[in-house]
C-alpha atoms as a PDB file:
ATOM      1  CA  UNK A   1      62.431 115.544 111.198  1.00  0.00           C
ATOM      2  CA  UNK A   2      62.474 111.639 111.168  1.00  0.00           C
ATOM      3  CA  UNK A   3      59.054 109.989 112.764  1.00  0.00           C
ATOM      4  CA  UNK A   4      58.857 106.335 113.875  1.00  0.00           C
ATOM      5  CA  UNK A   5      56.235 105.177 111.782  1.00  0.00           C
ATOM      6  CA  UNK A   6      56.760 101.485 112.897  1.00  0.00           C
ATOM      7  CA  UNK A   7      56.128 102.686 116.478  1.00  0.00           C
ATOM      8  CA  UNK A   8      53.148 104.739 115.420  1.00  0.00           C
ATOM      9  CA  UNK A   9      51.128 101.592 114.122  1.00  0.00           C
ATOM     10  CA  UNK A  10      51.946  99.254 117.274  1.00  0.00           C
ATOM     11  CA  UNK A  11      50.565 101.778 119.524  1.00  0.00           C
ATOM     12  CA  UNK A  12      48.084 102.220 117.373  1.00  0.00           C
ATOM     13  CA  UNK A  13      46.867  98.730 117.647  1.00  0.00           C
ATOM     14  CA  UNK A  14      48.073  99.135 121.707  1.00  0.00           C
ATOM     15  CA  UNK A  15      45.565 102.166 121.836  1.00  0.00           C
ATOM     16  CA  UNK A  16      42.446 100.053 119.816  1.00  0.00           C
ATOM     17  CA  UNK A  17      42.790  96.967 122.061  1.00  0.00           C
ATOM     18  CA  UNK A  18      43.395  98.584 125.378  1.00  0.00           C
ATOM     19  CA  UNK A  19      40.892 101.086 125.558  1.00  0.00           C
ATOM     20  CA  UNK A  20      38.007  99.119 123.560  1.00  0.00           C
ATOM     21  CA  UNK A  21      35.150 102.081 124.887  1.00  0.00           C
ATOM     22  CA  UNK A  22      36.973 103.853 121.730  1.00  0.00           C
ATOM     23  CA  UNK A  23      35.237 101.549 119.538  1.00  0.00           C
ATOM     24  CA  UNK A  24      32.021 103.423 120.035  1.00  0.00           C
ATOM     25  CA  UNK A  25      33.891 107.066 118.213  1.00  0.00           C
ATOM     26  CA  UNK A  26      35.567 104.450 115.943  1.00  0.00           C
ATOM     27  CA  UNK A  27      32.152 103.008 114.592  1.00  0.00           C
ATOM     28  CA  UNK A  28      31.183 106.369 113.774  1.00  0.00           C
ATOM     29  CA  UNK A  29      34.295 107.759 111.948  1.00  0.00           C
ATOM     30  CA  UNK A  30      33.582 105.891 108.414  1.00  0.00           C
ATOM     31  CA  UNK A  31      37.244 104.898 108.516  1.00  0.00           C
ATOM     32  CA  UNK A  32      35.872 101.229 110.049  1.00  0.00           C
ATOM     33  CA  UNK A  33      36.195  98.308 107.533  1.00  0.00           C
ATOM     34  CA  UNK A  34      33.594  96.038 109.483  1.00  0.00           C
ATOM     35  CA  UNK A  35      30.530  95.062 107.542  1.00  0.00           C
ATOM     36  CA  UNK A  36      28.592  91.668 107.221  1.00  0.00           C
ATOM     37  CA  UNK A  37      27.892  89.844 104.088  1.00  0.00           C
ATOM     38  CA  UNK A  38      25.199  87.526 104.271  1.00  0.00           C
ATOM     39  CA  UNK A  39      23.906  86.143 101.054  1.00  0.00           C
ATOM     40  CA  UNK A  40      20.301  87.375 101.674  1.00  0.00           C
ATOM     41  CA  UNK A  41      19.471  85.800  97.553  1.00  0.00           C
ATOM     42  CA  UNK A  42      20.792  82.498  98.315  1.00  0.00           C
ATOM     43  CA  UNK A  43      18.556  82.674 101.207  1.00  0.00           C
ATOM     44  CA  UNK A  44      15.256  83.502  99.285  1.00  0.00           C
ATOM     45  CA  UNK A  45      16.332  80.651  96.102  1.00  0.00           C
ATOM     46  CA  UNK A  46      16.856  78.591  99.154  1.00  0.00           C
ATOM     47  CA  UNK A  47      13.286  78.879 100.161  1.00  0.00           C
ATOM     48  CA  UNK A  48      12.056  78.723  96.641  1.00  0.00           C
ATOM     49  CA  UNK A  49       8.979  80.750  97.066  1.00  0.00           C
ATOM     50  CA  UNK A  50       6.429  80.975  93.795  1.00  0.00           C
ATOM     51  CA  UNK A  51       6.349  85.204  93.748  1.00  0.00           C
ATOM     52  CA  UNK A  52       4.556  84.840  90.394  1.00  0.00           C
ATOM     53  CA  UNK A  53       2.601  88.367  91.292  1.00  0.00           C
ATOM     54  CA  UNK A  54       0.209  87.234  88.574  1.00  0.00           C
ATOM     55  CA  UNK A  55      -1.634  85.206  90.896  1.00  0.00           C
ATOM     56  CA  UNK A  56      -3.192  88.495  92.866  1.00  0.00           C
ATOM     57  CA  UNK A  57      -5.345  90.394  91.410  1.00  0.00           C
ATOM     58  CA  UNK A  58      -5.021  93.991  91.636  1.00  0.00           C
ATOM     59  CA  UNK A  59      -1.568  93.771  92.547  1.00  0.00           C
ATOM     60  CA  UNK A  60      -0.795  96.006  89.724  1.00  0.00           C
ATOM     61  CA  UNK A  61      -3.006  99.011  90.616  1.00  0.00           C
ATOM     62  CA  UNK A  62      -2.025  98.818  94.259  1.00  0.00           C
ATOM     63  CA  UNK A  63       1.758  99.000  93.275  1.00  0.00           C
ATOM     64  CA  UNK A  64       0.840 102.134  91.064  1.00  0.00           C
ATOM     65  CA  UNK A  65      -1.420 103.560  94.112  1.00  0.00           C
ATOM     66  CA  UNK A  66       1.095 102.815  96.482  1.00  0.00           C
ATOM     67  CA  UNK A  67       4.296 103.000  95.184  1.00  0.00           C
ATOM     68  CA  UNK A  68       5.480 106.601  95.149  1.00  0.00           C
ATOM     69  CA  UNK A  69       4.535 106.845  98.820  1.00  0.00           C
ATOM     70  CA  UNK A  70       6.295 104.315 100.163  1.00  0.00           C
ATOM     71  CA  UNK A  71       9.486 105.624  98.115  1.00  0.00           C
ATOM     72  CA  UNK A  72       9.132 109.125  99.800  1.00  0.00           C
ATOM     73  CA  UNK A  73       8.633 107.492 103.038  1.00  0.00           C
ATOM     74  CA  UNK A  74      12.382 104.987 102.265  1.00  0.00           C
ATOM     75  CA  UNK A  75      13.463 108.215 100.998  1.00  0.00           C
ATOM     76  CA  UNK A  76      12.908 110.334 104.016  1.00  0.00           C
ATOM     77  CA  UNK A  77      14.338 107.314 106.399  1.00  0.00           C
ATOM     78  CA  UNK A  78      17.304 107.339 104.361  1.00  0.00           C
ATOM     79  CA  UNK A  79      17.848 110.906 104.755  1.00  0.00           C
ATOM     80  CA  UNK A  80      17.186 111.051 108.311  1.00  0.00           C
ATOM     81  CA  UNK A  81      19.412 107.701 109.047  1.00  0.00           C
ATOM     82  CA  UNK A  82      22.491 109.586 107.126  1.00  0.00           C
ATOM     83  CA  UNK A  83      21.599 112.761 108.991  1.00  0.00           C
ATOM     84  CA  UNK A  84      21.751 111.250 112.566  1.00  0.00           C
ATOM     85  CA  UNK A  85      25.064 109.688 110.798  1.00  0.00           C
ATOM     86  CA  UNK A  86      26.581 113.032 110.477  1.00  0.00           C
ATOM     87  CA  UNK A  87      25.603 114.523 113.476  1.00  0.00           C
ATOM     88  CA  UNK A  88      27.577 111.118 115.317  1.00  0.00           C
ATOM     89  CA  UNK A  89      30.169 111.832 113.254  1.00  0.00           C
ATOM     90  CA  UNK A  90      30.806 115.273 114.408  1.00  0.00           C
ATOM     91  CA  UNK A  91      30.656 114.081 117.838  1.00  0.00           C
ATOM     92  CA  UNK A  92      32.833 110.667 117.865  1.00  0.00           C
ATOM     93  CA  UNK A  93      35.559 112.783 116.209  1.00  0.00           C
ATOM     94  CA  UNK A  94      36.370 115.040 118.624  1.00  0.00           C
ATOM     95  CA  UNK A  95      35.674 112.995 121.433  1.00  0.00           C
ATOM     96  CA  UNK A  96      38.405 110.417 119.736  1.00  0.00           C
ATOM     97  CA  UNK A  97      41.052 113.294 119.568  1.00  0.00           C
ATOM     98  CA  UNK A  98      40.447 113.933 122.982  1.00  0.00           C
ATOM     99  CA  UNK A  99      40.950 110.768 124.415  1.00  0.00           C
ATOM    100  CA  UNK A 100      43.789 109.741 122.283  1.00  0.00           C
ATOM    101  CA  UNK A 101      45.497 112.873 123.703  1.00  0.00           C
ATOM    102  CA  UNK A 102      44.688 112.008 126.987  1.00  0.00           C
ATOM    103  CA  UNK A 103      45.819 108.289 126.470  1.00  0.00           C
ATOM    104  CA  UNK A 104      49.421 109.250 124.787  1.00  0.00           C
ATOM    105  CA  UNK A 105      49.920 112.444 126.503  1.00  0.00           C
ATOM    106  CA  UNK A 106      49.778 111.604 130.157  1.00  0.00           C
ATOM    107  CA  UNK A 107      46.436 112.230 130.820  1.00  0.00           C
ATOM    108  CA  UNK A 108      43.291 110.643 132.316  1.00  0.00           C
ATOM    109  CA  UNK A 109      41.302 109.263 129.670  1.00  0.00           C
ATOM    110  CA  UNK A 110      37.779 108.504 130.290  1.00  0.00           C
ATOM    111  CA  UNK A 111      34.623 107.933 127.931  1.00  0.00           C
ATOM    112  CA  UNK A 112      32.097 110.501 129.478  1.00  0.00           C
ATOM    113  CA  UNK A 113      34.998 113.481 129.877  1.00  0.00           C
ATOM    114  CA  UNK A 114      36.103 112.740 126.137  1.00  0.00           C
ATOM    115  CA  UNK A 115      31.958 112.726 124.975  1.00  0.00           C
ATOM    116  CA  UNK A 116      31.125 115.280 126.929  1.00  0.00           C
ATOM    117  CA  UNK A 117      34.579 117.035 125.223  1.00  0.00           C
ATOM    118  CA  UNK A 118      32.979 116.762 121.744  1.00  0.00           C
ATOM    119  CA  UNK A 119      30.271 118.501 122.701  1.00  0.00           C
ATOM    120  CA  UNK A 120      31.771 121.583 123.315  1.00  0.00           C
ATOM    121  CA  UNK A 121      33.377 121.544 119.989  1.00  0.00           C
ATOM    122  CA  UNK A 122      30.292 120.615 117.977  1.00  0.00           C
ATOM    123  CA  UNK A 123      29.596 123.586 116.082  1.00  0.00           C
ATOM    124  CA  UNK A 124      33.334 124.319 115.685  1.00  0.00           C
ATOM    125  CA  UNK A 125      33.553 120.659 114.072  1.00  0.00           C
ATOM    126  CA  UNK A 126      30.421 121.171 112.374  1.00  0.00           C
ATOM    127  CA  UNK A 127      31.727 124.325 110.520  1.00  0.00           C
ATOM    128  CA  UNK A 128      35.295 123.172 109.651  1.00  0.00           C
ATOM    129  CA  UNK A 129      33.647 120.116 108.534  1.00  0.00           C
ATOM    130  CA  UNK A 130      31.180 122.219 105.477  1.00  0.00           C
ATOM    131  CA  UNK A 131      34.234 124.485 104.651  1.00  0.00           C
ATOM    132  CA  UNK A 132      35.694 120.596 103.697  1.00  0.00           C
ATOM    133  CA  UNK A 133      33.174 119.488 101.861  1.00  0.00           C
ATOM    134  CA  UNK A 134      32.758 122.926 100.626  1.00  0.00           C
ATOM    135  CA  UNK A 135      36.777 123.004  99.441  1.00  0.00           C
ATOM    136  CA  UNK A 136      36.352 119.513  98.096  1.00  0.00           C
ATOM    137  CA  UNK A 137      33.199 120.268  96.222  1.00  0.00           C
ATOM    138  CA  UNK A 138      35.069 123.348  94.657  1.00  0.00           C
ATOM    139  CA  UNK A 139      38.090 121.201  93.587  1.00  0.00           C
ATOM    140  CA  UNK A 140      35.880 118.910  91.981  1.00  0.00           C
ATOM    141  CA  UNK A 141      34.317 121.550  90.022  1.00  0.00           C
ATOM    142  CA  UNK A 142      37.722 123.212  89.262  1.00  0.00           C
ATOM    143  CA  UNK A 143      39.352 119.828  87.959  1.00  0.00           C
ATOM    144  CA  UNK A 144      36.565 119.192  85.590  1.00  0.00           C
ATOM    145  CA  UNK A 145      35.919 122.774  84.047  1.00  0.00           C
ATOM    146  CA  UNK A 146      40.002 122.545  83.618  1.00  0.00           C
ATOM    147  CA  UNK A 147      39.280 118.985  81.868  1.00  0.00           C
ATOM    148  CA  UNK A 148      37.104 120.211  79.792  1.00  0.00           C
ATOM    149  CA  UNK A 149      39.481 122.946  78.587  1.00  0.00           C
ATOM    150  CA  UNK A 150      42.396 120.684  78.181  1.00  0.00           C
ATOM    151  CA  UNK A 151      39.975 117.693  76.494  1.00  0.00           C
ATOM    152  CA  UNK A 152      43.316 115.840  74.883  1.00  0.00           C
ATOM    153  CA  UNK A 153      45.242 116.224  77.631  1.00  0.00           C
ATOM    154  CA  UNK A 154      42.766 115.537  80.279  1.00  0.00           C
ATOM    155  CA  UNK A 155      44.066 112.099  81.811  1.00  0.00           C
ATOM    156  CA  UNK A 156      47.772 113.215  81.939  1.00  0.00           C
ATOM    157  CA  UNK A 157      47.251 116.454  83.782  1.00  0.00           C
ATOM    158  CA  UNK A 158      43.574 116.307  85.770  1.00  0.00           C
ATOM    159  CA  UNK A 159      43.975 112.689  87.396  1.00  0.00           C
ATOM    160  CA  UNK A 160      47.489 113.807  88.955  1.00  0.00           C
ATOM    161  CA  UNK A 161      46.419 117.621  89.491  1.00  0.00           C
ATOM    162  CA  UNK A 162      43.630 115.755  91.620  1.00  0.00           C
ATOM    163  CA  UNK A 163      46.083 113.352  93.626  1.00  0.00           C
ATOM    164  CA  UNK A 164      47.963 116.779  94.666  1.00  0.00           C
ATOM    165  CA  UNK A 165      45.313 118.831  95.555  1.00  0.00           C
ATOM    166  CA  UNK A 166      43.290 116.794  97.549  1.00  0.00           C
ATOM    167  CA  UNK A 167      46.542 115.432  99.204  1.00  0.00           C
ATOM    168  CA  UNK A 168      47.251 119.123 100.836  1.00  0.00           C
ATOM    169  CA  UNK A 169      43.507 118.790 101.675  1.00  0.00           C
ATOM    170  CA  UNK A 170      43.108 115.562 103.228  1.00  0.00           C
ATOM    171  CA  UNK A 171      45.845 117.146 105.455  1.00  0.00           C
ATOM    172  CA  UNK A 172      45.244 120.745 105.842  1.00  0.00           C
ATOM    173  CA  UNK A 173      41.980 120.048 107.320  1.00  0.00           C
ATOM    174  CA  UNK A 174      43.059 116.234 109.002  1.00  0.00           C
ATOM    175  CA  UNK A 175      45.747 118.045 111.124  1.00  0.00           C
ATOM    176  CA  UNK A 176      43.304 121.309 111.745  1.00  0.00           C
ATOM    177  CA  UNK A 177      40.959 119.544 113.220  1.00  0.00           C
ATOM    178  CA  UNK A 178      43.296 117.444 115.517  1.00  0.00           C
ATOM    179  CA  UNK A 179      45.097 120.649 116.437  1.00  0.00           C
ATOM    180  CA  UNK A 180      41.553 122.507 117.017  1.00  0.00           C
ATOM    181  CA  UNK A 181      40.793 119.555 119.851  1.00  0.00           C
ATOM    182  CA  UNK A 182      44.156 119.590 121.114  1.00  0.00           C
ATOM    183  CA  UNK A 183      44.725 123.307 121.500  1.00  0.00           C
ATOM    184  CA  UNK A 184      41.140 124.458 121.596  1.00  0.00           C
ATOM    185  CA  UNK A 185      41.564 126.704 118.769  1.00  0.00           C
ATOM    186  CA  UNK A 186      39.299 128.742 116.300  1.00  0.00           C
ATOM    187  CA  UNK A 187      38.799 127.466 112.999  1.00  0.00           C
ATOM    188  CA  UNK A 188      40.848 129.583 111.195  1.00  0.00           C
ATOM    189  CA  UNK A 189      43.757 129.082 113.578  1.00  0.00           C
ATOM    190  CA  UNK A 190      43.581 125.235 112.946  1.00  0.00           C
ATOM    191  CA  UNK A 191      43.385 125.260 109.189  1.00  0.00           C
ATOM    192  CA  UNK A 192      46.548 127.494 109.798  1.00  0.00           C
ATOM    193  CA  UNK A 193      48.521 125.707 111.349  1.00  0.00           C
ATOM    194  CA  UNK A 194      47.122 121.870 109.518  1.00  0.00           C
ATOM    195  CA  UNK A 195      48.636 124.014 106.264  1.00  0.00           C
ATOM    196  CA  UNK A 196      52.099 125.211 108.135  1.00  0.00           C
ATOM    197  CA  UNK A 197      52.908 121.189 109.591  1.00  0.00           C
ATOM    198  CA  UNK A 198      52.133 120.298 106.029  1.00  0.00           C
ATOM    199  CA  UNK A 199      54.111 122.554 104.344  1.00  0.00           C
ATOM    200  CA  UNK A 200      57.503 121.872 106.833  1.00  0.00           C
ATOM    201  CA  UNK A 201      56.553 117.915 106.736  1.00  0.00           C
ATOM    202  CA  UNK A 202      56.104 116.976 103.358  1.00  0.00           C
ATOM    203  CA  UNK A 203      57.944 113.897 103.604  1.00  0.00           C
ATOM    204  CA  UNK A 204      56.360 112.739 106.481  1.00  0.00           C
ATOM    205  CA  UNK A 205      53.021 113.684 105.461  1.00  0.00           C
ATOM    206  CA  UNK A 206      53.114 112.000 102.486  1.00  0.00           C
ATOM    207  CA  UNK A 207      54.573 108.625 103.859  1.00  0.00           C
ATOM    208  CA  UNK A 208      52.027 109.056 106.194  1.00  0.00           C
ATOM    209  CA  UNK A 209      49.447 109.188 103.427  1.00  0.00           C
ATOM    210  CA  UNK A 210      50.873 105.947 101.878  1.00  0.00           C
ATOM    211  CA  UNK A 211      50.739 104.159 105.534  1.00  0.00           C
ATOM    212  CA  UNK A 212      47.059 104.758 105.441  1.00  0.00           C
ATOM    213  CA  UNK A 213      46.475 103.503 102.142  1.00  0.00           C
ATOM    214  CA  UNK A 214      48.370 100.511 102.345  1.00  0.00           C
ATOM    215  CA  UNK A 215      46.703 100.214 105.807  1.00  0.00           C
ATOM    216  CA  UNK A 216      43.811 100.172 104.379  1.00  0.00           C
ATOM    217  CA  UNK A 217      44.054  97.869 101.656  1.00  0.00           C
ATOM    218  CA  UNK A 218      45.433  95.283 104.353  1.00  0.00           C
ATOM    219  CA  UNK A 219      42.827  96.150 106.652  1.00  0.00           C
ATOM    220  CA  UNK A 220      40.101  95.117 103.664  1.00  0.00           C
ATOM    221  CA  UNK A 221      41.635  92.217 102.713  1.00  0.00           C
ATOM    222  CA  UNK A 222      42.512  90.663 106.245  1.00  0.00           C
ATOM    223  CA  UNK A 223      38.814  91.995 107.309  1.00  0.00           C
ATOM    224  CA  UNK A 224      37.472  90.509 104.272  1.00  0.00           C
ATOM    225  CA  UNK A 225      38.742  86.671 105.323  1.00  0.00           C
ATOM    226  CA  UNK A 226      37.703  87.096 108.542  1.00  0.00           C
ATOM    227  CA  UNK A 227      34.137  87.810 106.757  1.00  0.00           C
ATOM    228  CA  UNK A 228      34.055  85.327 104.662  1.00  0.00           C
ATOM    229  CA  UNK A 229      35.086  82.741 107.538  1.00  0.00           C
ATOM    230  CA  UNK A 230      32.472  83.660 109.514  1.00  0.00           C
ATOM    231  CA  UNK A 231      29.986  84.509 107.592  1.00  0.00           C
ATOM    232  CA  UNK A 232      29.992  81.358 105.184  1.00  0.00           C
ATOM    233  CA  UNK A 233      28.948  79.198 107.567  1.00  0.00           C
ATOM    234  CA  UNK A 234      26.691  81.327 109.376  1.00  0.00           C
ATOM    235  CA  UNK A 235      25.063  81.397 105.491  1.00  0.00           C
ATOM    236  CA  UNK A 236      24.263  77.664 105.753  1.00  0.00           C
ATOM    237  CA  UNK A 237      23.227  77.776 109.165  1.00  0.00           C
ATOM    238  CA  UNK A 238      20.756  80.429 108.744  1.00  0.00           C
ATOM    239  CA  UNK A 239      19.289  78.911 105.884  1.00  0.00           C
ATOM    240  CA  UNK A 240      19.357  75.771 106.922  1.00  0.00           C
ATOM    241  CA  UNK A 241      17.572  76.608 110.557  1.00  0.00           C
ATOM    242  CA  UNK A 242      14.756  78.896 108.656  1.00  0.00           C
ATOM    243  CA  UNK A 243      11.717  78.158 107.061  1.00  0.00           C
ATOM    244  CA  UNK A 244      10.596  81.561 105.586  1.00  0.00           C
ATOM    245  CA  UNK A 245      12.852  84.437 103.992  1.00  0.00           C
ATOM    246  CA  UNK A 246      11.935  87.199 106.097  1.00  0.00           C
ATOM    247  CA  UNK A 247      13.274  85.122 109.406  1.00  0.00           C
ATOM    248  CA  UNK A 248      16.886  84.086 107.592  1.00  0.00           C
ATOM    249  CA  UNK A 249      17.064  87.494 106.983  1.00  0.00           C
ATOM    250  CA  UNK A 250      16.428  89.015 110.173  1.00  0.00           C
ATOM    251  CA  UNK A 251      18.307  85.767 112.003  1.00  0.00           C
ATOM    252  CA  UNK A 252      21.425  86.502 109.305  1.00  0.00           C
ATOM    253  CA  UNK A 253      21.258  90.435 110.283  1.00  0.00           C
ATOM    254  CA  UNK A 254      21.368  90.087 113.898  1.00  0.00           C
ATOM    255  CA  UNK A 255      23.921  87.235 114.008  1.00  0.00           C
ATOM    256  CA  UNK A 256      26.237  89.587 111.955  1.00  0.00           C
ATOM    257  CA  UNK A 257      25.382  92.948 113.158  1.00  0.00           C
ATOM    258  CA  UNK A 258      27.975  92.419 116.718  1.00  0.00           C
ATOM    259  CA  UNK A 259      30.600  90.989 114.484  1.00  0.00           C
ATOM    260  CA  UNK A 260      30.272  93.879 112.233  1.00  0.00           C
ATOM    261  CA  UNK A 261      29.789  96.632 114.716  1.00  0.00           C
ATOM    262  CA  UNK A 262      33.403  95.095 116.589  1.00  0.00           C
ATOM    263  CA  UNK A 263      35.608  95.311 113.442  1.00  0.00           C
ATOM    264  CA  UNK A 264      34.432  98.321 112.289  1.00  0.00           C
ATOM    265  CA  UNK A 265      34.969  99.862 115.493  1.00  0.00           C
ATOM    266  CA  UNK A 266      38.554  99.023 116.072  1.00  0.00           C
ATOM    267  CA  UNK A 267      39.142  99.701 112.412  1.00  0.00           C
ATOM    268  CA  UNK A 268      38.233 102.948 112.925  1.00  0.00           C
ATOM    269  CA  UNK A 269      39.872 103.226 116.395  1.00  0.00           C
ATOM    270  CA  UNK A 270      43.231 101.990 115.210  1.00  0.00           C
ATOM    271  CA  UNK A 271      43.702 104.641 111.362  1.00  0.00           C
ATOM    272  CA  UNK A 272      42.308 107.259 113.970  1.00  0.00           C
ATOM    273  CA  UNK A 273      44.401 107.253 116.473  1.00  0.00           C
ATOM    274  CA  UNK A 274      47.647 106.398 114.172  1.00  0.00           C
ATOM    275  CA  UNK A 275      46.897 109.696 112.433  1.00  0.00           C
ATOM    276  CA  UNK A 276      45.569 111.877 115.917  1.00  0.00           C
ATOM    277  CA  UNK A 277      49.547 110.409 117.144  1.00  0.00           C
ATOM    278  CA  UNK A 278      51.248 111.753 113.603  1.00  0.00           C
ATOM    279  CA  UNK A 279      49.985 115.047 114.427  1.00  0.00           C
ATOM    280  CA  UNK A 280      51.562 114.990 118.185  1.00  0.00           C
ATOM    281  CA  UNK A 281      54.502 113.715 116.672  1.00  0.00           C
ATOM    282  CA  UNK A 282      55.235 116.801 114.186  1.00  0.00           C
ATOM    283  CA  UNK A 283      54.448 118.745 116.563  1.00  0.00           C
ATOM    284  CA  UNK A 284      56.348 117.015 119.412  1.00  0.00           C
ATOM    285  CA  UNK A 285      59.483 115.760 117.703  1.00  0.00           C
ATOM    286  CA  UNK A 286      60.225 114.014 121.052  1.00  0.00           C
ATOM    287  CA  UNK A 287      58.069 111.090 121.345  1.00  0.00           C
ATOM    288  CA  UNK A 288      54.484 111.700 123.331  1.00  0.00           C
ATOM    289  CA  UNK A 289      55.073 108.896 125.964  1.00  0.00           C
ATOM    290  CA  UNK A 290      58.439 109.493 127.819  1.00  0.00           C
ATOM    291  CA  UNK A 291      60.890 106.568 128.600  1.00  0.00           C
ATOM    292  CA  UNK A 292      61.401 105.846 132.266  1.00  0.00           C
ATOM    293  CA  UNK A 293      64.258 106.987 133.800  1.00  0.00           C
ATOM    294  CA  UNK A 294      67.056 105.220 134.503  1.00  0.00           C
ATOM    295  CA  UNK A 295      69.077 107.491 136.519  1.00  0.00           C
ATOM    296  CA  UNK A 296      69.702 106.197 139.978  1.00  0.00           C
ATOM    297  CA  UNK A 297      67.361 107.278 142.983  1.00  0.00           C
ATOM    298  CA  UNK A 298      69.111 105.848 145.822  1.00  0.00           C
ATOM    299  CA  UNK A 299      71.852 107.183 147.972  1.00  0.00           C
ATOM    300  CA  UNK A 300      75.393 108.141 147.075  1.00  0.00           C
ATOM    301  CA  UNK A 301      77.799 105.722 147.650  1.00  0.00           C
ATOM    302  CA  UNK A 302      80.541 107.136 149.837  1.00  0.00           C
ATOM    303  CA  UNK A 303      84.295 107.231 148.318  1.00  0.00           C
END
């Protein structure tokens, strides 16, 4: 079954620009490229403090006193930032299948029905999700145990036995948990049917994979001149306009933080909804959005 890949990614980038409340899912998905690079170092030469901690006394014993606190406490922050990370995830996932099925499909997309959506499917989500990680965790474990059995052989046969495996389970579990949004299915029915699409579409699904990773690259490069053309002079600005390092920093991170948060969001709005439309499309070999009609509505013309 041939697929229009070429009219997958333009209304993929139709879908991102149009309907810009999908930028909030997007953010969340991890497959956003947005990120801001100030030069926080240049910054603090550029202010050219003496930090010569020789100069206070007792510095030394309050470091040792204090230190292993204030890691647990970065520690825990850390942990609880990637946590509340996750549990967005789960949510902006769902809620981006839903609305992309709604937007190609003929429905009526809106931001609160497709959020309120990925609710109902958190747990579902949340499972199929650890039985991925799970599945990758055991493939990583396989891979090397079967390195360390075939030591001379290990780059010719575990780097490509990797490539293959975790190509049938990027997509196993990619296309489950599409089809468990778009069918309201159990778990075990959408890993079923991710693994029967893959095994019919090979082809596609592996042009597909190539899309995304070439994608991708562009996506990083283009996003990374952008970056670099904004952020440059917002560098020199910021240092320029500061007196102390704690205000170019803060100055830098909230200056770049809305630039950031846009591109990563339609980054992640555009690869999600190119791959939420490859799944309609294997399963719908007839495109998702039907052409108008051309037949003539008016009346007969007499003979």
């Amino acid at each position: 079954m041939g697929i229009d890949f070429g009219n997958l990614i333009s209304r993929s980038f139709q879908i991102a620009w149009q309907h810009k409340s999908l930028w909030v899912f997007g953010l969340f998905l991890g497959g956003g490229g947005g990120s801001y690079n100030f030069d926080t170092d240049k910054l603090i030469k550029q202010n050219r403090y003496d930090m010569d901690l020789d100069r206070f006394d007792g510095m030394e014993q309050f470091f040792n006193d204090f230190a292993v606190p204030v890691l647990g406490v970065v520690l825990l922050a850390i942990l609880g930032f990637a946590l509340l990370m996750f549990i967005c995830s789960l949510i902006a996932k769902p809620a981006m299948i839903d609305g992309v099925n709604n937007i190609t499909r003929g429905g009526n997309y809106r931001f609160s029905v497709s959020f309120s959506r990925a609710l109902d499917f958190f747990w579902r989500f949340l499972g199929i999700t650890v039985l991925a990680i799970a599945a990758v965790m055991m493939m990583i474990l396989g891979l090397v145990l079967f390195a360390v059995v075939l030591t001379p052989f290990t780059l010719l046969i575990t780097i490509p036995l990797f490539i293959v495996v975790g190509f049938f389970l990027w997509h196993i579990f990619g296309l489950g948990q599409v089809a468990m949004v778009a069918r309201d299915i159990s778990i075990g029915d959408a890993l079923q049917e991710g693994y029967t699409l893959l095994s019919r579409n090979l082809g596609n699904c592996l042009i597909m994979s190539l899309i995304l990773i070439g994608l991708g690259i562009a996506f990083f490069i283009v996003i990374g001149i952008i970056t670099l053309m904004l952020f440059a002079p917002l560098n020199l600005m910021v240092g320029s306009m500061t007196g102390g390092t704690l205000a170019a920093i803060l100055l830098a991170f909230f200056i770049g933080l809305p630039i950031s948060l846009v591109l990563g969001g339609y980054s992640g709005t555009f690869f999600e909804s190119l791959y939420i439309q490859f799944y309609f499309r294997l399963v719908e070999p007839a495109p998702a959005y039907a052409a108008p009609d051309t037949t003539p509505t008016g009346p007969t013309p007499e003979a």
